[in-house]
Protein backbone atom coordinates (compact mmCIF):
# COMPACT_ATOMS: atom_id res chain seq x y z
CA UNK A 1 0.00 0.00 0.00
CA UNK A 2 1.39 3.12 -0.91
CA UNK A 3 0.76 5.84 1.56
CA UNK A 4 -0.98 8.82 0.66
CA UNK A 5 -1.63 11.96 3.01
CA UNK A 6 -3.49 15.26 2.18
CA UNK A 7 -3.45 18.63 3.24
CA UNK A 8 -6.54 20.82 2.68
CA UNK A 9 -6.82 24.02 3.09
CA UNK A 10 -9.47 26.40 2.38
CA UNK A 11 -8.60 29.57 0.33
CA UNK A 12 -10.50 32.15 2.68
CA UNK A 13 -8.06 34.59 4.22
CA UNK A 14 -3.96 34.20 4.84
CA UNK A 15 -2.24 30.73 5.55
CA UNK A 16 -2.87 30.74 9.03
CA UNK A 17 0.66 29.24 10.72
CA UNK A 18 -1.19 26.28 12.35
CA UNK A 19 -1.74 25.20 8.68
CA UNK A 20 2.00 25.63 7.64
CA UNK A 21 2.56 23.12 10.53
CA UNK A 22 -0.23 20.46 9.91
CA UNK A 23 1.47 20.72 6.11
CA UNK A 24 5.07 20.01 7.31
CA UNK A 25 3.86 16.96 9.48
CA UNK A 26 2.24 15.78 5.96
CA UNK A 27 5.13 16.27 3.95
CA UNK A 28 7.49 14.46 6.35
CA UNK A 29 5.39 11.44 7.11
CA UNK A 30 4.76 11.04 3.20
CA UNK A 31 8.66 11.43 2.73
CA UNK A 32 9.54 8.75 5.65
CA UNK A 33 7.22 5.94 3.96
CA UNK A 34 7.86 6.61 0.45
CA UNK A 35 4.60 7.89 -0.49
CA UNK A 36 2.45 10.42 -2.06
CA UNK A 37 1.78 14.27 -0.44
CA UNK A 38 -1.22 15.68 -2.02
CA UNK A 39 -2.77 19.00 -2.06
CA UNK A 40 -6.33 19.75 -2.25
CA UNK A 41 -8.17 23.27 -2.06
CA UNK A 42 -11.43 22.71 -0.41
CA UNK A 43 -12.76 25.72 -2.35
CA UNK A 44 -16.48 25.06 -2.27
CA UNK A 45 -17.47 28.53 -0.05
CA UNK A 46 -17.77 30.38 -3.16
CA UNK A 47 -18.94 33.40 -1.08
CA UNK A 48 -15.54 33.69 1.01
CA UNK A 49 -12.76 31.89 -1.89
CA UNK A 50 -10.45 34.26 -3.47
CA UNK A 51 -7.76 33.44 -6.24
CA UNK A 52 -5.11 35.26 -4.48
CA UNK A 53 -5.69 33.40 -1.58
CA UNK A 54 -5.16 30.49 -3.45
CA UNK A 55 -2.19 31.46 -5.00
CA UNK A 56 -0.97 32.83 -1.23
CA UNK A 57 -1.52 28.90 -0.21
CA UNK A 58 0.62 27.54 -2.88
CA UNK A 59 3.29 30.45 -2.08
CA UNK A 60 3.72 30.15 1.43
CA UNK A 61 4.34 25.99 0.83
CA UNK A 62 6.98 27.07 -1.27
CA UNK A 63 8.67 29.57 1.10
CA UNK A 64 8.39 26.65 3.56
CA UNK A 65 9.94 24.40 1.19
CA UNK A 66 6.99 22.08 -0.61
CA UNK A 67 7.20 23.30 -3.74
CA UNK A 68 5.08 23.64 -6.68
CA UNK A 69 5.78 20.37 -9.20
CA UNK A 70 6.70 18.14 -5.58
CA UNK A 71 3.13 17.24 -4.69
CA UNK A 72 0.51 15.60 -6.25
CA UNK A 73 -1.98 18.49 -7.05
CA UNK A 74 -3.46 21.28 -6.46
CA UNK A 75 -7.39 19.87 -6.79
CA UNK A 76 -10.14 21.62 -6.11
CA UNK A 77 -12.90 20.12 -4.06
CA UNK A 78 -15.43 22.28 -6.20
CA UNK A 79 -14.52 20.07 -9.04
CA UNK A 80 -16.03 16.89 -7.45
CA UNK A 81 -19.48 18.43 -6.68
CA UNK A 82 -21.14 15.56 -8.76
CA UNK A 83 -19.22 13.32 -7.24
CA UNK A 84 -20.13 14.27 -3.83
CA UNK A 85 -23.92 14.67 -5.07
CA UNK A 86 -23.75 10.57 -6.09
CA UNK A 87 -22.56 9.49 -2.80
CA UNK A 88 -25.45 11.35 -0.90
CA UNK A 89 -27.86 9.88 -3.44
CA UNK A 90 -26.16 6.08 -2.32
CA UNK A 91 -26.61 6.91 1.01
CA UNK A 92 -30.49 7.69 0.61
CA UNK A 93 -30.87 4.81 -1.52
CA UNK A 94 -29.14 2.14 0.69
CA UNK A 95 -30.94 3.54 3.89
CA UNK A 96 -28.26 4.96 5.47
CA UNK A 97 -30.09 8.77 5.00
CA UNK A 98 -33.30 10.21 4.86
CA UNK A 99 -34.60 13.68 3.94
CA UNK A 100 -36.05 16.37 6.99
CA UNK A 101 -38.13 19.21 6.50
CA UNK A 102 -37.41 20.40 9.80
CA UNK A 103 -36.60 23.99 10.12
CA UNK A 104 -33.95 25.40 13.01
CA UNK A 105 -36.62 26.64 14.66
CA UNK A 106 -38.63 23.69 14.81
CA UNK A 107 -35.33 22.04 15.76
CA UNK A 108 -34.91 24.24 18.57
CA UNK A 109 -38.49 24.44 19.31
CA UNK A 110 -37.90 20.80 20.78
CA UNK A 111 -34.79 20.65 21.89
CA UNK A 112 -34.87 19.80 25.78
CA UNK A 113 -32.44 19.91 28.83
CA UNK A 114 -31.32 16.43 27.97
CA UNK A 115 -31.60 16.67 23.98
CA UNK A 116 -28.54 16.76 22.43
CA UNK A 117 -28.70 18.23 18.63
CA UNK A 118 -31.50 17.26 16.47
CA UNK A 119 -33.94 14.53 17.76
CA UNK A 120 -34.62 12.53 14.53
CA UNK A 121 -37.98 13.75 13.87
CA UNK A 122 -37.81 12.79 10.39
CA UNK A 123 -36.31 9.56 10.59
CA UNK A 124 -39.64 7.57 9.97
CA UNK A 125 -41.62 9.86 8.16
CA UNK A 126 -40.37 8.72 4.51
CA UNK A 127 -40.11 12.01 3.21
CA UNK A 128 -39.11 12.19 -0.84
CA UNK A 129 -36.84 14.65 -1.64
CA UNK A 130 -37.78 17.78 -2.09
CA UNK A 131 -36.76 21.91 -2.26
CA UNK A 132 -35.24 23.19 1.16
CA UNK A 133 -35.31 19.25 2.72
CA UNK A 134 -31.87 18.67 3.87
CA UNK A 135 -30.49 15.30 3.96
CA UNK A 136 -29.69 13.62 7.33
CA UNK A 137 -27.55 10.52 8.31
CA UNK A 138 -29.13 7.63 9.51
CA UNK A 139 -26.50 7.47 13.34
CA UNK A 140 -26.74 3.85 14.68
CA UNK A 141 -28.70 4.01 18.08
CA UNK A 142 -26.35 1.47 19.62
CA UNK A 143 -22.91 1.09 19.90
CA UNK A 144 -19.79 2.98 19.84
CA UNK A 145 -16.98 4.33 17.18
CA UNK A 146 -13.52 3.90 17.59
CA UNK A 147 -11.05 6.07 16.13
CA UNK A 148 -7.90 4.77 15.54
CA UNK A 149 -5.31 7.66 16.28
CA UNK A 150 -1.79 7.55 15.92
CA UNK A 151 -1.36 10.60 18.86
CA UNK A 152 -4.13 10.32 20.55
CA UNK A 153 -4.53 6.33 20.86
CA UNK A 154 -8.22 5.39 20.50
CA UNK A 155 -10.71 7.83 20.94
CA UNK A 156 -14.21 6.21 21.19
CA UNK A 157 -17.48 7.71 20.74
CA UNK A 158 -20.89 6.08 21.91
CA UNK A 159 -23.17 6.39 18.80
CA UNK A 160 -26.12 7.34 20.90
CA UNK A 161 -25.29 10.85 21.60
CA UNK A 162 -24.03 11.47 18.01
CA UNK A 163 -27.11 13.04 16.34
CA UNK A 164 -28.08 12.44 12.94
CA UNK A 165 -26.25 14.93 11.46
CA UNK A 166 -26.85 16.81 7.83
CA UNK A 167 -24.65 15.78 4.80
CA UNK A 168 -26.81 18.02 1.91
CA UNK A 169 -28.84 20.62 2.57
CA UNK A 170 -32.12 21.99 1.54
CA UNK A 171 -30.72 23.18 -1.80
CA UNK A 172 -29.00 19.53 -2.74
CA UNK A 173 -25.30 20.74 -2.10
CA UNK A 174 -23.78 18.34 0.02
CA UNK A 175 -21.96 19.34 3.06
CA UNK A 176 -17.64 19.60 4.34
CA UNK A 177 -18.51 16.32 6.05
CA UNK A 178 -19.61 14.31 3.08
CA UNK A 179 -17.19 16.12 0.23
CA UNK A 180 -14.13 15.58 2.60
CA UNK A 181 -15.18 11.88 3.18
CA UNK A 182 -15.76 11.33 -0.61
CA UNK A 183 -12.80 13.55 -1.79
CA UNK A 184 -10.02 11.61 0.51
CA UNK A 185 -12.01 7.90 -1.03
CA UNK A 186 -11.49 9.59 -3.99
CA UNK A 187 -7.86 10.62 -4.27
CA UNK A 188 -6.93 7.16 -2.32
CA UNK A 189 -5.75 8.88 0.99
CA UNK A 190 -4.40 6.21 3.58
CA UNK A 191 -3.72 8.46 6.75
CA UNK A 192 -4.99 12.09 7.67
CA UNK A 193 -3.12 14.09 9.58
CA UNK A 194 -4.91 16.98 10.93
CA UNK A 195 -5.37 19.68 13.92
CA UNK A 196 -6.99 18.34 16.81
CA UNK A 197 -10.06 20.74 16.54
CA UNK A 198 -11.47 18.59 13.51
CA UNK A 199 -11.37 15.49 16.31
CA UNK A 200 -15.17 16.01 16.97
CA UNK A 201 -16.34 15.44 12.95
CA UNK A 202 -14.19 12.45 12.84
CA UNK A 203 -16.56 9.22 14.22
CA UNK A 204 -19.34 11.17 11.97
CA UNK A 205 -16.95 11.26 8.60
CA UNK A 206 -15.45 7.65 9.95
CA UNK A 207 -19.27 6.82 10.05
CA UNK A 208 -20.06 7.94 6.47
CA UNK A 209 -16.63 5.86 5.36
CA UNK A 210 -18.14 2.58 6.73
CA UNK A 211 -21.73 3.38 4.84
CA UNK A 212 -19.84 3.80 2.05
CA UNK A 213 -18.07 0.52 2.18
CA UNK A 214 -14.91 1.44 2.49
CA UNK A 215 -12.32 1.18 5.30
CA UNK A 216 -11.38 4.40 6.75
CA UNK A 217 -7.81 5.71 6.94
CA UNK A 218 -5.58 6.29 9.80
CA UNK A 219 -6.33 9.55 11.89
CA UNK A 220 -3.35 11.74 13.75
CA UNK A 221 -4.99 14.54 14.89
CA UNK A 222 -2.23 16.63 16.24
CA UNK A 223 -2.18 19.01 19.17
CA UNK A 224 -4.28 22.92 18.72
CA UNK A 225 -2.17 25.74 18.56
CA UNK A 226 -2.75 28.45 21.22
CA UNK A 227 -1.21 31.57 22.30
CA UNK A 228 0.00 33.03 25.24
CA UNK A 229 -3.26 32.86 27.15
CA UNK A 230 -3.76 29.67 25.86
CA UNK A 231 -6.26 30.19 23.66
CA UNK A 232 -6.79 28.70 20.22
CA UNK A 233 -4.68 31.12 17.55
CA UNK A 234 -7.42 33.28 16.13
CA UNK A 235 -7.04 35.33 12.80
CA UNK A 236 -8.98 37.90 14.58
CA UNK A 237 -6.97 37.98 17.66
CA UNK A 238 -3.59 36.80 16.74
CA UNK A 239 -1.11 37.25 14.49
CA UNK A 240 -1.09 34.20 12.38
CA UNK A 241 -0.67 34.24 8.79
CA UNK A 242 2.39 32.72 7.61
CA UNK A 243 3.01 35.73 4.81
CA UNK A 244 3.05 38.32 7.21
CA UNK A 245 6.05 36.27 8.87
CA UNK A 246 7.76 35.77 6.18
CA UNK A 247 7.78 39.69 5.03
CA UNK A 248 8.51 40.67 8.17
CA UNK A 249 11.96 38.67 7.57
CA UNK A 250 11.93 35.34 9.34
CA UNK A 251 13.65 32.61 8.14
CA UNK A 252 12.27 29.87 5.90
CA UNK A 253 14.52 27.31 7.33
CA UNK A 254 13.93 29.14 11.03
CA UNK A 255 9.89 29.07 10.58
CA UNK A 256 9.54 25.73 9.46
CA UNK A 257 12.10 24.48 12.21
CA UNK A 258 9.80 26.08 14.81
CA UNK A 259 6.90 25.19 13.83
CA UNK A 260 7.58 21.48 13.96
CA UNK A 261 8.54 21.96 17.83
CA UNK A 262 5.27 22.62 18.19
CA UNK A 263 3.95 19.33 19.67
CA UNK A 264 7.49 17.41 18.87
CA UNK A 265 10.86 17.65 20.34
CA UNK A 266 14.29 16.04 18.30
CA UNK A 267 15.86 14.08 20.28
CA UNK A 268 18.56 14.97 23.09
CA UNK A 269 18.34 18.96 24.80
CA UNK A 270 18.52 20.97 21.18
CA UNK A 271 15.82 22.52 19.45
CA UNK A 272 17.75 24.26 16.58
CA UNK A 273 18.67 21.27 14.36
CA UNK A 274 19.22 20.95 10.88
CA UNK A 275 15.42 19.97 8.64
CA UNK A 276 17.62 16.91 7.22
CA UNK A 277 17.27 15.97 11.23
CA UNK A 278 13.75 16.63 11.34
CA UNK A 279 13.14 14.83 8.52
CA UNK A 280 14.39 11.57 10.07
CA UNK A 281 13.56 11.66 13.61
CA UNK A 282 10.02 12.88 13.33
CA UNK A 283 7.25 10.28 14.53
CA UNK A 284 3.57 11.13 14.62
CA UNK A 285 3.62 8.88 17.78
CA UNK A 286 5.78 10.93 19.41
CA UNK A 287 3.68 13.88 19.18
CA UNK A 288 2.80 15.54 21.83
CA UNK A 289 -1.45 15.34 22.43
CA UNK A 290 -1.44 18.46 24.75
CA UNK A 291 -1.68 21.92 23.03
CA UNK A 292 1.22 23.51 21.44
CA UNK A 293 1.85 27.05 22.44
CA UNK A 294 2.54 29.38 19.56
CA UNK A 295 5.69 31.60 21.32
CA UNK A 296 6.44 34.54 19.20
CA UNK A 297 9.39 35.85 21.74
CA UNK A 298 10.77 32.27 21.03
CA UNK A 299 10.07 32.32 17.67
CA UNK A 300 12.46 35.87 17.39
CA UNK A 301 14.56 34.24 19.25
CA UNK A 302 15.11 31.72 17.07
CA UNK A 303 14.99 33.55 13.94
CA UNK A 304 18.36 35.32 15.17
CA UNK A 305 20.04 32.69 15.99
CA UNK A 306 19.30 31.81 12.33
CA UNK A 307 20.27 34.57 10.64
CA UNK A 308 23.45 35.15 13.09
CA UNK A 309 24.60 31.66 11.14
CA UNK A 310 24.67 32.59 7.67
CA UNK A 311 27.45 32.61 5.90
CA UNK A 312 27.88 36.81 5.26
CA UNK A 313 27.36 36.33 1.29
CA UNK A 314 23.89 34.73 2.07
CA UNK A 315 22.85 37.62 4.66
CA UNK A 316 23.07 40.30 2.10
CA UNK A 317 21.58 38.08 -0.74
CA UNK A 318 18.17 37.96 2.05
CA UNK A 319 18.74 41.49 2.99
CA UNK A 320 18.02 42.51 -0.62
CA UNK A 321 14.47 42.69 -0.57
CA UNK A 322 13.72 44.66 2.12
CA UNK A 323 16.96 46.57 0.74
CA UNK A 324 15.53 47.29 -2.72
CA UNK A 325 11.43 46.74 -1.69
CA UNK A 326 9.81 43.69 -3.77
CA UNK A 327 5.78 43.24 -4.43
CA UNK A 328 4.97 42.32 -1.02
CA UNK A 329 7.85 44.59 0.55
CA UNK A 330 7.48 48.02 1.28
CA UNK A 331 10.72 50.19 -0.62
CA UNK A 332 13.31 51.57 1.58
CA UNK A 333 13.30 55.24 2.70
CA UNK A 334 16.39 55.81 -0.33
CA UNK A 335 15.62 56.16 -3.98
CA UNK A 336 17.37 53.22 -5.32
CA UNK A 337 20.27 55.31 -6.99
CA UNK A 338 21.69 56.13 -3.53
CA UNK A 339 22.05 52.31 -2.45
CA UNK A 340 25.40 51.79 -2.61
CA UNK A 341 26.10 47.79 -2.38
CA UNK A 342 29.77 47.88 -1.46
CA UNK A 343 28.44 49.85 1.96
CA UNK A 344 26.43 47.42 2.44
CA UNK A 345 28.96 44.86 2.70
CA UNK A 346 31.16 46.20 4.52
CA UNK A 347 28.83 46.76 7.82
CA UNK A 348 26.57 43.73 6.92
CA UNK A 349 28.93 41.83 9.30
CA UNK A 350 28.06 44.24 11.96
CA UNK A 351 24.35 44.42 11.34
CA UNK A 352 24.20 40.67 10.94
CA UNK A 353 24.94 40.24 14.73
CA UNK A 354 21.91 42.65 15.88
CA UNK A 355 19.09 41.81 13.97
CA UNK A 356 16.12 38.94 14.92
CA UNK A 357 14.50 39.94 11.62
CA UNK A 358 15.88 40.88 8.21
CA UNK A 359 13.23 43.84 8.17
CA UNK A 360 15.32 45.18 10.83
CA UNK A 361 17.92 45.88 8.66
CA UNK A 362 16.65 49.18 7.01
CA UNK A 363 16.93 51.38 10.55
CA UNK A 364 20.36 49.99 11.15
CA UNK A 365 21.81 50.76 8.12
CA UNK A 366 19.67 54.19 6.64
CA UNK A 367 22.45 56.41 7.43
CA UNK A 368 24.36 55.05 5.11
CA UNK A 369 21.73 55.45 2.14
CA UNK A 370 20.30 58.66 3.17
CA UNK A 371 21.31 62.41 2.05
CA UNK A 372 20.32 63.72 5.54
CA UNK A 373 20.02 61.36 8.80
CA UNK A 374 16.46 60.05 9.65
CA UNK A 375 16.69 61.89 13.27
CA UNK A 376 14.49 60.60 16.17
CA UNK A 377 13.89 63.35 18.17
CA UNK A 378 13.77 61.80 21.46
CA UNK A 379 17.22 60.54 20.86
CA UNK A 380 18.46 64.08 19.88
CA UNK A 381 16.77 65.25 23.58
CA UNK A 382 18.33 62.53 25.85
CA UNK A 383 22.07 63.27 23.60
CA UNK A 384 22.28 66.84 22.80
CA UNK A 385 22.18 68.14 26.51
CA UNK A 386 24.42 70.66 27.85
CA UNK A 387 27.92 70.25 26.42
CA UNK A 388 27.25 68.54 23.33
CA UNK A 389 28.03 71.75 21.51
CA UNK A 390 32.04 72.13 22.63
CA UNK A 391 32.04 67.87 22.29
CA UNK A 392 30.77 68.70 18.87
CA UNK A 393 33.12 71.52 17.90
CA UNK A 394 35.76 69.34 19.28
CA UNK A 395 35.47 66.40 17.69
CA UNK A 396 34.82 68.28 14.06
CA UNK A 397 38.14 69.62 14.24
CA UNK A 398 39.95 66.41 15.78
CA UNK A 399 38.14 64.38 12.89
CA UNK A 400 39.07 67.20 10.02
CA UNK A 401 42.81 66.44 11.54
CA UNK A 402 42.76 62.84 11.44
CA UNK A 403 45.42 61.31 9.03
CA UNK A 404 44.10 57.72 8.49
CA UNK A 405 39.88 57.98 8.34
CA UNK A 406 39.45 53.83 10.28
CA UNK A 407 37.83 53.27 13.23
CA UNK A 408 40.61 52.74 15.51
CA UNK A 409 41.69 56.26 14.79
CA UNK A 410 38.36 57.88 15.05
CA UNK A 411 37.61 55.47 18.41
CA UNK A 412 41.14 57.10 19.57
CA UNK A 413 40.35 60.88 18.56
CA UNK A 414 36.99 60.88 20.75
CA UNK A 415 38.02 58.95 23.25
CA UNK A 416 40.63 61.78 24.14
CA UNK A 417 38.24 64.33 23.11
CA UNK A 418 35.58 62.93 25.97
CA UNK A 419 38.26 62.30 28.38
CA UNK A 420 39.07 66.20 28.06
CA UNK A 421 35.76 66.79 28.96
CA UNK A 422 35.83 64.18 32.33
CA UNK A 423 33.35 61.53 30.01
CA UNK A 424 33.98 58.18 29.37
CA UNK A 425 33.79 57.26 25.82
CA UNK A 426 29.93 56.30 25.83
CA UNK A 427 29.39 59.66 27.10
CA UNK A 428 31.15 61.21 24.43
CA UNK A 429 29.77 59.00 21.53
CA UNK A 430 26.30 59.72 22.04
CA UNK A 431 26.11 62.79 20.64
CA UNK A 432 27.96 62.45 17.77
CA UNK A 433 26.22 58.81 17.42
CA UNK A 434 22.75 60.98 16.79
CA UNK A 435 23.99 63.77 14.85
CA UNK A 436 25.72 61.18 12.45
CA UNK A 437 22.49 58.70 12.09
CA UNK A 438 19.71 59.86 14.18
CA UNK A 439 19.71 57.39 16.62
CA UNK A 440 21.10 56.73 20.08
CA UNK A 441 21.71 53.02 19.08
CA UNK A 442 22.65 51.07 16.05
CA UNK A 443 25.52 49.45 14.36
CA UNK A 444 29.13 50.16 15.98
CA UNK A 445 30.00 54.21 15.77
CA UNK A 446 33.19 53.94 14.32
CA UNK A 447 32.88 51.35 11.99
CA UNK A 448 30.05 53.28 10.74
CA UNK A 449 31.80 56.24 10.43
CA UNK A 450 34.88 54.63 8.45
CA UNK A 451 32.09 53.43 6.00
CA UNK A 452 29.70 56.63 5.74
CA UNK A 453 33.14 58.50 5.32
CA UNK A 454 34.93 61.47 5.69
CA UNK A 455 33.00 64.42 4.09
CA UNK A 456 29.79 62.96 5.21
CA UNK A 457 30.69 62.61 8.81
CA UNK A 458 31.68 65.67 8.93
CA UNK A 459 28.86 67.56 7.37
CA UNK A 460 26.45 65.91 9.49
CA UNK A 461 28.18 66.66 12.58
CA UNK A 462 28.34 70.60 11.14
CA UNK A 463 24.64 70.49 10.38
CA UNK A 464 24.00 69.44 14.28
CA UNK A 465 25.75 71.77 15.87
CA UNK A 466 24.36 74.45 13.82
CA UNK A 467 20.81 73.36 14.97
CA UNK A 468 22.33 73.44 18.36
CA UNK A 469 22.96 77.22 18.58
């Protein structure tokens, strides 16, 4: 038997990040055994699909490294309406459904304290089928379902207090129970690996697989994602979509890395590991059942650590975008005639060591871009106090003196500047650090400095103490 997972999404809003993860446990578990990863948009909300949020789906597996032309797919559930339609008419035909006429109201109207769901009304009355009678499944009144889970062992559900539940309504269209049953029979799909929140539908869709005559596949429904407060990730609440973390600068390789520690742990005390690792060690039995808390803090964390370990070459190669601005990337604050690579270069090594998130790297390095520093004015309040005038005059005309424009030499010039003045060099750095880039922290001063250069250091430092007088 050739194994065959699916991931299904539906193309209503951004890829939400609990997705991304459900997709990665897919793709691994299909790579282990040898089999087949397939990809199916469950598109059948007309009123809420979008193409570009289809397209957004197939993007963000690519950033995460299931590519386009790697899977089996995309399908579109929408597709299979007919398909869906024949297996509800089987269903009525063999028994296992029957047609209501109930209305919510009515359903509601006689629901009691101890009534769970609909009562079966209908189930007797041998209604035909007609306009706005949905189609109900016939529930067993006895016995139990077992769901076979690989994380969460065997889940059983008494059949009694599952109520016969709709799988078309009142217009004919089946319902997500019935397509996803008959889509996954369809497309041969031997284990479904899914969030835990779909746990509930599962003895109803296992259920419709047995009335259908065919054997169910193997469930893993893996932990819910919360957030801080423990609560499950909302796209209202939280911030969740997978696009919005990538153009905010994490890390493929970090992302992907942290999202599989969500429920799973590699083996020995490391989390950082290379995906090759993942890739082996990961077992759906070894997830964890509990829910997995969604740690942004960590995820920064880890996103650092990530970029810190680039080789140099690649940190200015994923620098460029939010260097140069892209389609989904805001442009930098300088026209793209005053980006001057080789600058670049020479403090990436610097900047490289400070950032969590590659869209951090336009603040750090603006100075260097910019015809006039980008000056925040509370750092100009806390540094130009009294005596950052003479420190300014000073170090203009130590600087204009200097021989040899490096940073040793300019570290050494306002070192002895400040200590003429009783500071201590941090003292004495802070205002020129604002006058020269507008802010009271950033990359190294005087590596800076040897990069901006010469002239430019000086005019800025000119222009300050002119708005000083």
């Amino acid at each position: 038997m050739t194994v065959r997972v699916r991931f299904a999404p539906s193309p209503t809003g951004m890829f939400h990040v609990g997705g991304a993860r459900s997709a990665l446990q897919n793709w691994i578990f299909a790579k282990q055994q040898g089999g087949v990863f397939v990809l199916r948009i469950e598109d059948t909300d007309a009123a809420r699909n979008r193409p570009e949020w289809t397209e957004g789906i197939l993007s963000a597996l690519d950033w995460i490294g299931i590519a386009r032309g790697s899977y089996e797919g995309p399908y579109f559930q929408s597709s299979y309406a007919g398909e869906h339609r024949a297996a509800a008419q089987r269903l009525y035909e063999g028994g296992r459904a029957y047609y209501c006429d109930c209305t919510r109201e009515d359903v509601q109207a006689r629901t009691g304290p101890q009534q769970r769901g609909y009562d079966g009304f209908c189930r007797d009355r041998g209604l035909e089928p007609g306009e706005g009678r949905a189609l109900r499944f016939r529930t067993p009144d006895e016995g139990e379902t077992v769901v076979v889970d690989l994380v969460r062992g065997e889940p059983t559900f008494e059949n009694k207090l599952i109520e016969d539940f709709v799988i078309a309504r009142g217009d004919g269209s089946p319902v997500f129970l019935l397509a996803n049953v008959v889509d996954d029979m369809s497309m041969g799909i031997t284990h479904v690996i899914r969030a835990e929140e779909h746990l509930p539908n599962t003895p109803k869709q296992q259920l419709l697989w047995d009335a259908l005559g065919v054997k169910p596949p193997i469930w893993a429904h893996v932990p819910v994602v919360v957030n801080e407060k423990r609560q499950k990730l909302s796209k209202r609440r939280d911030k969740v979509a997978l696009e919005a973390y990538r153009d905010e600068g994490y890390l493929a390789d970090a992302m992907r890395n942290y999202l599989m520690l969500l429920g799973w742990a590699p083996s020995g005390d490391r989390e950082i590991v290379p995906w090759s690792v993942i890739e082996e060690e990961f077992r759906l039995d070894e997830v964890n059942p509990s829910p997995a808390f969604f740690d942004e803090k960590k995820l920064r964390a880890f996103n650092g650590d990530y970029i810190r370990a680039l080789p140099v070459e690649d940190f200015v190669e994923a620098c460029r975008p939010w260097l140069t601005g892209t389609e989904t990337i805001a442009p930098p604050p300088w026209q793209p005639d005053e980006f001057d690579p080789a600058a670049f270069a020479a403090v990436a090594p610097l900047a490289q060591t400070r950032i969590a998130v590659l869209s951090e790297i336009v603040p750090n390095v603006d100075f260097l871009f910019l015809a006039d520093p980008l000056i925040d004015e509370a750092a100009w309040a806390k540094a130009m106090k009294e005596g950052a005038a003479d420190l300014l005059d000073a170090a203009i005309v130590a600087f204009e003196a200097l021989e040899s424009w490096d940073a040793e030499s300019l570290k050494a010039t306002l070192e002895a500047v400040g200590a003429e003045r009783g500071l201590k060099l941090g003292k004495a750095q802070a205002p020129v650090r604002v006058a020269v880039t507008g802010r009271t922290v950033g990359l190294p001063l005087f590596e800076s400095l040897e990069v901006l250069g010469r002239d430019r250091t000086l005019t800025r430092l000119r222009v300050a103490r002119v708005r000083l007088v």
